[in-house]
N, C-alpha and C. Protein backbone atom coordinates (compact mmCIF):
# COMPACT_ATOMS: atom_id res chain seq x y z
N UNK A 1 -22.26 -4.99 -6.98
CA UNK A 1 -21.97 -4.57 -5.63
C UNK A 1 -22.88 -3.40 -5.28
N UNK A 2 -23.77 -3.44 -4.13
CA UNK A 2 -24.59 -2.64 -3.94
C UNK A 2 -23.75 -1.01 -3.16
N UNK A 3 -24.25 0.26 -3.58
CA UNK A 3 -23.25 0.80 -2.78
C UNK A 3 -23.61 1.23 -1.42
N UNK A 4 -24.78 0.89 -1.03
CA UNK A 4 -25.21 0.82 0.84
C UNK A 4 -24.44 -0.29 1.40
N UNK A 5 -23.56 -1.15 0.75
CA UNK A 5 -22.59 -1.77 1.77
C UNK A 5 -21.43 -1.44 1.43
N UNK A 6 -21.06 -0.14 1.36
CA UNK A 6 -19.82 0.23 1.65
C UNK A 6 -19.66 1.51 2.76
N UNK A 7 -18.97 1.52 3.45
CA UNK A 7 -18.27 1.99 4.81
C UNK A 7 -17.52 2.79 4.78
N UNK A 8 -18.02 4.21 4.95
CA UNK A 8 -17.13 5.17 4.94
C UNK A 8 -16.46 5.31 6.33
N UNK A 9 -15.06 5.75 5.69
CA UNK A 9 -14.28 5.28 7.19
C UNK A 9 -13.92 6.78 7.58
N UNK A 10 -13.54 7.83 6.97
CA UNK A 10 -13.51 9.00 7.09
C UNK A 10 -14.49 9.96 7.02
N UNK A 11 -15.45 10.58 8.15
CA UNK A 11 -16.07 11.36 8.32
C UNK A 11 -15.79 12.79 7.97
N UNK A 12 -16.48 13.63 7.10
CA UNK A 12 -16.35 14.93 6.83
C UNK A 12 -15.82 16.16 8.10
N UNK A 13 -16.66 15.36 8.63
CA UNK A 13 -16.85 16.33 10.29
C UNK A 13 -15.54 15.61 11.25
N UNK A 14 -14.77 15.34 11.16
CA UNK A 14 -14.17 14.86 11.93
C UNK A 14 -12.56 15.00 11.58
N UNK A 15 -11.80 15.13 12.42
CA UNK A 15 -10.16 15.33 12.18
C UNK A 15 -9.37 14.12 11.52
N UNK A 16 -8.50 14.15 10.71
CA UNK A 16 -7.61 12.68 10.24
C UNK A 16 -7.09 12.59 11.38
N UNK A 17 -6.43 11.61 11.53
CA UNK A 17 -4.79 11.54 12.41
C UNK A 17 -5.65 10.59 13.73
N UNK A 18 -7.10 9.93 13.42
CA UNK A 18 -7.19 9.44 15.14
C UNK A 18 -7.55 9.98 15.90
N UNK A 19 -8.26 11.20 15.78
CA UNK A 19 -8.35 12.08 17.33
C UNK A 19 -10.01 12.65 16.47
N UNK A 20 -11.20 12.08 17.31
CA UNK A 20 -12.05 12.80 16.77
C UNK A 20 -12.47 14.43 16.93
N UNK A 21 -13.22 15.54 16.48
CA UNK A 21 -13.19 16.68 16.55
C UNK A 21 -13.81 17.04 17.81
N UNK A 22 -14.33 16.05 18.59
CA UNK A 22 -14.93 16.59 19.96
C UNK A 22 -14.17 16.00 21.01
N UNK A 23 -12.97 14.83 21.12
CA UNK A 23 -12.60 14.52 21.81
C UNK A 23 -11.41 15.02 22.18
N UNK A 24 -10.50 14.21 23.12
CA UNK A 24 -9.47 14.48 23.81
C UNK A 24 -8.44 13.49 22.62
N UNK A 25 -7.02 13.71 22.61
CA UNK A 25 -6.41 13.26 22.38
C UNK A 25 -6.09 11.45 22.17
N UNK A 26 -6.61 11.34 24.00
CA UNK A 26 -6.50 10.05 24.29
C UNK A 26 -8.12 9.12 23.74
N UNK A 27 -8.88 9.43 23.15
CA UNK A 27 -10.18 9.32 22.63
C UNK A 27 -10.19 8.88 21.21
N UNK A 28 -9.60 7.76 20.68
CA UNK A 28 -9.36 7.23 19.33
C UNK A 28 -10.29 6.47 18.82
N UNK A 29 -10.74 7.12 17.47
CA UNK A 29 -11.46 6.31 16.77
C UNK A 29 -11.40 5.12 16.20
N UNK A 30 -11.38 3.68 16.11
CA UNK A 30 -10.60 2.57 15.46
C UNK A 30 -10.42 2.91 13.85
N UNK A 31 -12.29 3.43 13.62
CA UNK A 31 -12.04 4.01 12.47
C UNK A 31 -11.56 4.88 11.23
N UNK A 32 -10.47 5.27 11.94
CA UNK A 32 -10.25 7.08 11.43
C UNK A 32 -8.71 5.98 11.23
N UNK A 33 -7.58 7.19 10.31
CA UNK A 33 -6.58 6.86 9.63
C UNK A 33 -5.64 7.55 10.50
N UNK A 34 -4.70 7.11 11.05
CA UNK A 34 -3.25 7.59 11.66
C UNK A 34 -2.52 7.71 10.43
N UNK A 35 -2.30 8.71 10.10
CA UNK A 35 -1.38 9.72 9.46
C UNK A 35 0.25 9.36 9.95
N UNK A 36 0.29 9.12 10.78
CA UNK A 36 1.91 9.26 11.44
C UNK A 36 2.30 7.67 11.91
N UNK A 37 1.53 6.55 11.33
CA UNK A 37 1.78 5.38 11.78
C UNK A 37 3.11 5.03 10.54
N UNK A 38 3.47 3.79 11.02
CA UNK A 38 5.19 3.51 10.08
C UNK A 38 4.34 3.38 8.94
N UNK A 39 5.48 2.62 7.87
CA UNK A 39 5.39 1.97 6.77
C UNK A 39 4.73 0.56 6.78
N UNK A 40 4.77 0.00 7.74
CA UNK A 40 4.13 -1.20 7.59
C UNK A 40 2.64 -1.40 8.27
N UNK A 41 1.96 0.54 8.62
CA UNK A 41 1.08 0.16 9.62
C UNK A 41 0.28 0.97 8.56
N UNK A 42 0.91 1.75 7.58
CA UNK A 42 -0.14 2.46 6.71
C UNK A 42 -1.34 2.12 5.94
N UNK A 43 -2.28 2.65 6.06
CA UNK A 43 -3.37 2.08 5.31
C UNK A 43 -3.05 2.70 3.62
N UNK A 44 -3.38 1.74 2.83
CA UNK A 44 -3.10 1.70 1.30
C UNK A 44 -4.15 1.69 0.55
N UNK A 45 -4.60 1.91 -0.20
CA UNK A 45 -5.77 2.16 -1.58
C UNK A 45 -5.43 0.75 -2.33
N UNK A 46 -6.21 0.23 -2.40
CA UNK A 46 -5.56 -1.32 -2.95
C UNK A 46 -5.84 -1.14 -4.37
N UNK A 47 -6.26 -0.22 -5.18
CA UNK A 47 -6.39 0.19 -6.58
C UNK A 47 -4.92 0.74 -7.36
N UNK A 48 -5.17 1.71 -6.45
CA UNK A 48 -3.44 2.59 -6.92
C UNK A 48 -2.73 2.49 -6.20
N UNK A 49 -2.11 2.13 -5.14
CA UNK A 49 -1.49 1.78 -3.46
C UNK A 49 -0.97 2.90 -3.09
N UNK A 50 -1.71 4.06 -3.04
CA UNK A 50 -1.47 5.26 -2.62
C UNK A 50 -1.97 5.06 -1.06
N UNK A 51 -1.01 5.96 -0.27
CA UNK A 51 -1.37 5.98 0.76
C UNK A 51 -1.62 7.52 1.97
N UNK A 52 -2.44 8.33 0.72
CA UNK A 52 -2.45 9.81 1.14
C UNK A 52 -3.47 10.19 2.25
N UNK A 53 -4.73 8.93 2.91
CA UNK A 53 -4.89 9.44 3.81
C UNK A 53 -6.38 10.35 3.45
N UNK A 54 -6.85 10.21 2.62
CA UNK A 54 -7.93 10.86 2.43
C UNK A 54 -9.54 10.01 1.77
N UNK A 55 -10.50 10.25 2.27
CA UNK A 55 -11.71 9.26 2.18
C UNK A 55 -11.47 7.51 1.62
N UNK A 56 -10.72 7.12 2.96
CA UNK A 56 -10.84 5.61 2.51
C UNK A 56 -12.19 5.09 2.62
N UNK A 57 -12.54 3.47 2.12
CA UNK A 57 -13.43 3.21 2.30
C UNK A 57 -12.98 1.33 2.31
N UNK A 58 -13.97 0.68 3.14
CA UNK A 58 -13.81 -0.79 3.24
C UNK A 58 -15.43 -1.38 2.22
N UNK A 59 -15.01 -1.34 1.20
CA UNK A 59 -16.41 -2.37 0.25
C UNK A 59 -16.75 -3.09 0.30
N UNK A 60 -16.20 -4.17 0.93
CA UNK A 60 -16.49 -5.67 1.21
C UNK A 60 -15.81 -5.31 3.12
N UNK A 61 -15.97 -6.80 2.95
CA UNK A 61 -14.96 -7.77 4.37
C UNK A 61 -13.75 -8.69 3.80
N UNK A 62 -12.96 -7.96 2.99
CA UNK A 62 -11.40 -8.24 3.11
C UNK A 62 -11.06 -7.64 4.44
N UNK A 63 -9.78 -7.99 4.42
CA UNK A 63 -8.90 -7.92 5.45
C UNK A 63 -7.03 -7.21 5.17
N UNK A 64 -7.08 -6.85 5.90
CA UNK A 64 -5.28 -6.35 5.47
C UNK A 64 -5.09 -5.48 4.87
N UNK A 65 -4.29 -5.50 4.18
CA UNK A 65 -3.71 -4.57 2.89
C UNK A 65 -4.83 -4.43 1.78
N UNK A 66 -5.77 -5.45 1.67
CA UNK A 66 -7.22 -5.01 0.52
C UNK A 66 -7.96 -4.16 1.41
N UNK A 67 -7.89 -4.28 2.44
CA UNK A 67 -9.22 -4.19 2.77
C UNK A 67 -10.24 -2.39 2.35
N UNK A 68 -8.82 -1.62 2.33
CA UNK A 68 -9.65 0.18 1.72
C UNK A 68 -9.29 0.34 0.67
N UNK A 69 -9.89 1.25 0.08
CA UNK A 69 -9.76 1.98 -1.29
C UNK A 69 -10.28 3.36 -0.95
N UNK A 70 -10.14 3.98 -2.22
CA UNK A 70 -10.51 5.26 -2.02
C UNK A 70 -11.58 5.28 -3.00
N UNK A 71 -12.52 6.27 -2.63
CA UNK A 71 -14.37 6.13 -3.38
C UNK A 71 -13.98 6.62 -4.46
N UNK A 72 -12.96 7.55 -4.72
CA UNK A 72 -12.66 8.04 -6.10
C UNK A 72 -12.15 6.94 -7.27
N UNK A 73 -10.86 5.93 -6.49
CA UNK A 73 -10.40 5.16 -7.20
C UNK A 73 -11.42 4.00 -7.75
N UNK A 74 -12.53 3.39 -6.24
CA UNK A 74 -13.36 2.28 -6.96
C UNK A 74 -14.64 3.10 -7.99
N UNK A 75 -14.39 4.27 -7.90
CA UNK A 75 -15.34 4.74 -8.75
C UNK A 75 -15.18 4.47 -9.93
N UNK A 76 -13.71 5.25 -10.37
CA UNK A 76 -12.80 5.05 -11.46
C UNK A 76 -12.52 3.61 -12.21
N UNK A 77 -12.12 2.61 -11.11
CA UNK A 77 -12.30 1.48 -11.54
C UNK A 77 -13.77 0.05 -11.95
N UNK A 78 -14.56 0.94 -10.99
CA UNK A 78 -15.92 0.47 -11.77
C UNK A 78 -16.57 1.08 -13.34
N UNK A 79 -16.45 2.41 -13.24
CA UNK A 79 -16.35 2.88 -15.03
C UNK A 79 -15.50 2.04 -15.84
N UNK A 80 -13.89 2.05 -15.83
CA UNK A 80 -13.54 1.71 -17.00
C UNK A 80 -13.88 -0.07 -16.66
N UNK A 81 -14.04 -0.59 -15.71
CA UNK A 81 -14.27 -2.08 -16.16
C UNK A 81 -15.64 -2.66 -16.34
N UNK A 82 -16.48 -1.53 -16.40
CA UNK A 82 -17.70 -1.98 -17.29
C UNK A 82 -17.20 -2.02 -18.89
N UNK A 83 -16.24 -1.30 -19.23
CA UNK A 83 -15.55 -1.25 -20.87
C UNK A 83 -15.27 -2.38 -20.98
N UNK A 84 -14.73 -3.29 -20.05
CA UNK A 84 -13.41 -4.56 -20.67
C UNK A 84 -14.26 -5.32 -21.11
């Protein structure tokens, strides 16, 4: 898996919660993570199914519940499964 096709979805420069750092409220990023959405709207780490909200990323074109991870976790999980 090359890592120039993966998609960072959380910008350094930019606020969590949907609201980018230069806009208005009503000014939503598709890409950014709502923090305050339910249980069934949360985005999940499909490695560890944590859902804390901090540097997701989409690696492929899954869909749904695969579709983010976190760069730490596929990091983690590309090390130890070069071992297996």
């Amino acid at each position: 898996m090359a890592i120039s096709s993966v998609y960072l979805l959380i910008d350094n420069e930019r606020s969590i919660g949907g609201i980018a750092s230069h806009g208005s409220p009503t000014d939503t990023d598709p890409n950014e993570i709502d923090l305050e959405a339910g249980p069934a709207d949360q985005i999940q780490c499909r490695i560890f199914l944590e859902t804390d909200g901090r540097d997701f990323i989409a690696p492929c074109k899954c869909k749904g519940t695969s579709k983010y991870v976190h760069r730490e976790c596929l990091d983690h999980w590309r090390a130890v499964k070069m071992y297996l």
